[in-house]
Protein backbone atom coordinates (compact mmCIF):
# COMPACT_ATOMS: atom_id res chain seq x y z
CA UNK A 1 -34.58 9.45 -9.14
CA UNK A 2 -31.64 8.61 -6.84
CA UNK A 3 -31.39 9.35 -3.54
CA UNK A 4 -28.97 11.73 -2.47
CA UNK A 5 -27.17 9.24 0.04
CA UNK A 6 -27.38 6.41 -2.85
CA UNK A 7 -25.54 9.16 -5.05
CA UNK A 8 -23.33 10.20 -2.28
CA UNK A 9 -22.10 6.04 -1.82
CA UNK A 10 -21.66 5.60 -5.28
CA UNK A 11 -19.43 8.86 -5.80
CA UNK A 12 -17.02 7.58 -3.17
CA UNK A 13 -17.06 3.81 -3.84
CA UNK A 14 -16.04 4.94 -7.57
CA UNK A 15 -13.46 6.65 -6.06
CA UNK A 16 -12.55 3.96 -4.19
CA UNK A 17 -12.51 1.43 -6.82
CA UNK A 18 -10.36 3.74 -8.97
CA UNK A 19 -7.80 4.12 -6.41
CA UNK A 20 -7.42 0.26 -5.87
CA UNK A 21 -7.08 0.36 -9.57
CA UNK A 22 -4.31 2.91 -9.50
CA UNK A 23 -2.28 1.03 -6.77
CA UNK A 24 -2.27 -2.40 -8.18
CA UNK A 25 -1.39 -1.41 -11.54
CA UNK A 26 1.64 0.49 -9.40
CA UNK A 27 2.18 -2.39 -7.34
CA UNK A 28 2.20 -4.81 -10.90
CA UNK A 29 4.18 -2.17 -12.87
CA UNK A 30 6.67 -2.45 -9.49
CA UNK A 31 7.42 -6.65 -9.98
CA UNK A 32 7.86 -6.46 -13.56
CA UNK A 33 10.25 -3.46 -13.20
CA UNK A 34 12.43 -5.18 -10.25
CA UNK A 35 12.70 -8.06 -12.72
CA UNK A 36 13.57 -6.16 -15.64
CA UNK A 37 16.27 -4.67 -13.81
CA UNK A 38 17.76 -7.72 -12.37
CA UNK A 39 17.79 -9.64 -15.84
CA UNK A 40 18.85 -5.67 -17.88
CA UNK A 41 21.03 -4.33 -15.06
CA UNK A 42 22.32 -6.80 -13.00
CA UNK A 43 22.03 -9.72 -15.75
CA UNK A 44 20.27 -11.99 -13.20
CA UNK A 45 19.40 -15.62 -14.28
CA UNK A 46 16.83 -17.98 -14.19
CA UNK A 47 17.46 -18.66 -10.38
CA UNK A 48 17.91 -15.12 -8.88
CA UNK A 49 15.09 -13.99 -11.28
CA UNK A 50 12.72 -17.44 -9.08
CA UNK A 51 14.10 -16.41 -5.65
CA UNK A 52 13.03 -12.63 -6.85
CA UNK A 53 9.82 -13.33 -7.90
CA UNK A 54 9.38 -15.79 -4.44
CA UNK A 55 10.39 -13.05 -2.31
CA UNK A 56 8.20 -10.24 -3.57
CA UNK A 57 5.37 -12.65 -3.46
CA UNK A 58 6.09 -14.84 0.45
CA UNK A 59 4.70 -11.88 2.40
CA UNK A 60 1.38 -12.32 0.46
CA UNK A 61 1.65 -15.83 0.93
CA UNK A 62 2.13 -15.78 4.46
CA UNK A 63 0.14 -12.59 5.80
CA UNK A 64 -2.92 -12.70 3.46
CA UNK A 65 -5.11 -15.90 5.60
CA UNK A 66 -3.97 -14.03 8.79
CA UNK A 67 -4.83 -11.05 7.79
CA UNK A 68 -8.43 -12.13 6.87
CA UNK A 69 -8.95 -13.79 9.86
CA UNK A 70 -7.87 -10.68 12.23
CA UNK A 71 -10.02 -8.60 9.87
CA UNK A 72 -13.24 -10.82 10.72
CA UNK A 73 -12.61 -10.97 14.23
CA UNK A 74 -11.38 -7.20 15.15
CA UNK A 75 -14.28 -4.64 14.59
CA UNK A 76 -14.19 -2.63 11.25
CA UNK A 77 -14.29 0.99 12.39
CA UNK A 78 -11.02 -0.15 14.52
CA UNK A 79 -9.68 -2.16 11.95
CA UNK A 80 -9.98 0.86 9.17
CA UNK A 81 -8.58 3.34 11.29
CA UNK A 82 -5.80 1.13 12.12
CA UNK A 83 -5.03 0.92 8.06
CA UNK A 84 -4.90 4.25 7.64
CA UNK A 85 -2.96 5.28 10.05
CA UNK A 86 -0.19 2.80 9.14
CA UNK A 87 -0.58 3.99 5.44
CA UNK A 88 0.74 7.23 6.22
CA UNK A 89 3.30 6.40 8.91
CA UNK A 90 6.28 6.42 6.28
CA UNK A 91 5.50 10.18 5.37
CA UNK A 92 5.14 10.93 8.92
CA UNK A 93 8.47 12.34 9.62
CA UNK A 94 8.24 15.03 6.83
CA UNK A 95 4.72 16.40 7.99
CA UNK A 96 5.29 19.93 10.02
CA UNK A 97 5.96 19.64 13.34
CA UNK A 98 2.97 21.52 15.63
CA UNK A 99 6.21 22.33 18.36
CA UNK A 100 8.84 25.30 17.71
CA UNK A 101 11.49 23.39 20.13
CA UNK A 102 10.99 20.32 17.62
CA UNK A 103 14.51 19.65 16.04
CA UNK A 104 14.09 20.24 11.93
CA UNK A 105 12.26 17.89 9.59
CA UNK A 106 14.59 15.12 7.62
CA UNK A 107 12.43 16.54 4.49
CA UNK A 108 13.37 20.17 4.62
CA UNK A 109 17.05 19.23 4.07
C-alpha cells in the first residue's frame, strides 16, 4: 500500500508531465505552422524559410546554458516563484482590478 504523500507526488507530477506534454506539442505545432504559412501564404523560399527556422530557434540557443547555470546557482523556491510569476505577466492586464478609481481593463473592450 502507498502512502498517501507518495500518492499525493505522483498525482501532481502526472499532472505535471502532462502539461509539459501539452505545451511542447503547442510550441512544435507553432514552428511547423509559422513555416507553413511563410512557404503557403507568403510563398517564402529556401532562404527566408533557414533565417525562419534560425530565428525561432537563436533564443534557445543563446538563453538555454545561461539559463541552467542561473537555475543552479539561484535557490529553487526563488527561482520557481520567479517562473510563475513571469508566466502569467502577459494576462496580467485583463485580470480585475482590486481598485474602483482603476481606469477600465484593455480586455473588457
Amino acid at each position: 500500500m502507498e502512502r498517501p504523500q507518495t500518492a499525493r507526488l505522483r498525482f501532481r507530477f502526472t499532472h505535471l508531465a502532462w502539461a509539459n506534454l501539452g505545451a511542447q506539442s503547442a510550441e512544435q505545432i507553432g514552428v511547423a505552422a509559422a513555416t507553413l504559412f511563410a512557404v503557403l501564404g507568403l510563398g517564402a523560399g529556401a532562404g527566408e524559410i533557414g533565417t525562419l527556422q534560425t530565428v525561432q530557434t537563436l533564443p534557445y540557443l543563446l538563453l538555454s546554458i545561461p539559463a541552467g547555470v542561473l537555475a543552479d546557482r539561484v535557490s529553487k523556491r526563488r527561482l520557481m516563484t520567479v517562473a510563475r510569476r513571469s508566466a502569467r505577466s502577459p494576462w496580467r492586464p485583463c485580470s480585475p482590478s482590486s481598485s474602483p478609481a482603476a481606469p477600465p481593463s484593455p480586455c473588457s473592450r
